[in-house]
Protein backbone atom coordinates (compact mmCIF):
# COMPACT_ATOMS: atom_id res chain seq x y z
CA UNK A 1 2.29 -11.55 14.32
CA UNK A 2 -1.50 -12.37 13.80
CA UNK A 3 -2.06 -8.35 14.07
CA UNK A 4 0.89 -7.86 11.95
CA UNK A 5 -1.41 -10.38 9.64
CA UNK A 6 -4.91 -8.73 10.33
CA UNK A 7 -3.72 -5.19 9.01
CA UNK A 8 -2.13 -7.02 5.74
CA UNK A 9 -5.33 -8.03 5.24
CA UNK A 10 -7.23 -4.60 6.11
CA UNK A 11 -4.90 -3.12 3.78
CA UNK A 12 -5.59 -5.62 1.54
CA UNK A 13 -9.43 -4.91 1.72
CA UNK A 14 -8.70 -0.88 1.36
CA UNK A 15 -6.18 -0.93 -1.53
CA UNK A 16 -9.40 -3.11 -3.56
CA UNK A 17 -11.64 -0.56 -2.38
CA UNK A 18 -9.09 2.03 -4.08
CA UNK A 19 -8.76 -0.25 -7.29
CA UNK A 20 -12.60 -0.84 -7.65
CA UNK A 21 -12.65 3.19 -7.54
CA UNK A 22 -14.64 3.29 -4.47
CA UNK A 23 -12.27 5.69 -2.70
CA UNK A 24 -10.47 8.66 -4.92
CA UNK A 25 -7.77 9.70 -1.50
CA UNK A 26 -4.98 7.75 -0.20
CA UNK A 27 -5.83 6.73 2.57
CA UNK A 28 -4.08 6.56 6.90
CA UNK A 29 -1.72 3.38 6.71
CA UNK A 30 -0.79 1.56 10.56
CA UNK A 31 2.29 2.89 11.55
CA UNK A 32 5.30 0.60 11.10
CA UNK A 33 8.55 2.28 11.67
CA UNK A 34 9.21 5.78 10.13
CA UNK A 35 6.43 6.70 7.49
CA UNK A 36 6.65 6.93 3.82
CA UNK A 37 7.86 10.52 1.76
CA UNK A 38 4.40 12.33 1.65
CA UNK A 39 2.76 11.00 4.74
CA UNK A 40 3.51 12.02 8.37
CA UNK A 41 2.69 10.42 12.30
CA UNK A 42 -1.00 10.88 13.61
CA UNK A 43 -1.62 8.81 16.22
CA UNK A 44 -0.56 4.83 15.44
CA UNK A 45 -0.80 5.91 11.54
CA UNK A 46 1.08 7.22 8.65
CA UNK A 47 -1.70 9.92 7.33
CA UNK A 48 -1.05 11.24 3.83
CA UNK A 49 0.50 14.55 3.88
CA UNK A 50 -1.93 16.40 1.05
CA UNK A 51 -4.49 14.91 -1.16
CA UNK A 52 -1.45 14.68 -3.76
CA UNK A 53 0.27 11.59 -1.79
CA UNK A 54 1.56 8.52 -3.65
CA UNK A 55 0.30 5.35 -2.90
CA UNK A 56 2.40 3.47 -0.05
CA UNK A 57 1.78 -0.26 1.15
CA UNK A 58 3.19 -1.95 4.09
CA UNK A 59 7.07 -3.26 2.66
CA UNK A 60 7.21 -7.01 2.86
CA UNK A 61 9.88 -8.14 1.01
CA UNK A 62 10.53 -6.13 -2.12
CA UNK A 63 8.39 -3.66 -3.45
CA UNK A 64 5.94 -4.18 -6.93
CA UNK A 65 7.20 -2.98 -10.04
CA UNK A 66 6.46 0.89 -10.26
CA UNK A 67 7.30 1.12 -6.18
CA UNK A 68 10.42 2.01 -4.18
CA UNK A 69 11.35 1.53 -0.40
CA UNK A 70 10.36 4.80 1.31
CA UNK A 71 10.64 3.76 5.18
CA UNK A 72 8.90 0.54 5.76
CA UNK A 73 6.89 0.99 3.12
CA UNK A 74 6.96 0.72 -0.31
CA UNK A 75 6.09 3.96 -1.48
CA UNK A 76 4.59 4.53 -5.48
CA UNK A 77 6.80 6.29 -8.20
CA UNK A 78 3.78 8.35 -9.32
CA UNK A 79 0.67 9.38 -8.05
CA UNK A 80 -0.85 7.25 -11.05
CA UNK A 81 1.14 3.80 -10.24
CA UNK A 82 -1.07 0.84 -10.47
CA UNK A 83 -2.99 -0.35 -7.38
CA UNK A 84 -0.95 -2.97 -5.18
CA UNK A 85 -2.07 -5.24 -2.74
CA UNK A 86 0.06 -7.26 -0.10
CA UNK A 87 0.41 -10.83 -1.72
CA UNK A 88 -1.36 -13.55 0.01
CA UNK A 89 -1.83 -17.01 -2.44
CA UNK A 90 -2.33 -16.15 -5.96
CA UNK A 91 -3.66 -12.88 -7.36
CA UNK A 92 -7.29 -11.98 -7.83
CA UNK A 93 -8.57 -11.67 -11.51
CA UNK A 94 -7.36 -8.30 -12.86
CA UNK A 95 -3.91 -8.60 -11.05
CA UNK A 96 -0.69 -10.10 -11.50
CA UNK A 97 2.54 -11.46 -9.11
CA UNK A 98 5.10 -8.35 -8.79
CA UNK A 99 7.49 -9.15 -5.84
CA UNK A 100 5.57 -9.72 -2.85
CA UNK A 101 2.46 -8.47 -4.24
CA UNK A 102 -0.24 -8.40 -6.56
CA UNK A 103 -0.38 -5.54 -8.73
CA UNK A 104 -3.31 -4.28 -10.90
CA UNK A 105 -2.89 -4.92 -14.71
């Protein structure tokens, strides 16, 4: 459970990276069951299949508006969905409540 918690939060810390546009590429996600469309196994990750993938986050509970179950993950309609982050207490400033996350206005 607690590392089930630690990569929410690394996740977490990586999808705000994405938002704040400090990474451009989707980046490896920690393996959890069979991995989204677009991404395939390396190692204990999901790593995106081309630089084309749609963003995925872990699947806890239903997915954020613009998102669809894709494996255990909830896996981005379009490669331009808006940013979502794993909800833990309220949002951050710039985000809003969608399902079980936070999702970038």
């Amino acid at each position: 459970m607690a590392s089930r918690m630690h990569a929410t939060a690394a996740l977490a810390a990586i999808a705000m990276a994405l938002a704040a546009g400090l990474a451009s590429a989707q980046v490896p996600l920690p393996k959890s069951g069979s991995c989204p469309s677009g991404y395939h196994t390396s190692g204990n990750y999901c790593t995106p299949s081309s630089a084309n993938a749609r963003p995925a986050v872990p699947k806890t509970g239903s997915c954020p508006s613009g998102y669809h179950t894709s494996g255990d993950y909830c896996l981005a309609s379009s490669a331009n969905a808006k940013t979502a982050v794993p909800k833990a207490g309220s949002c951050p400033s710039g985000y809003h409540t969608s399902g079980d996350y936070c999702l970038k206005n």
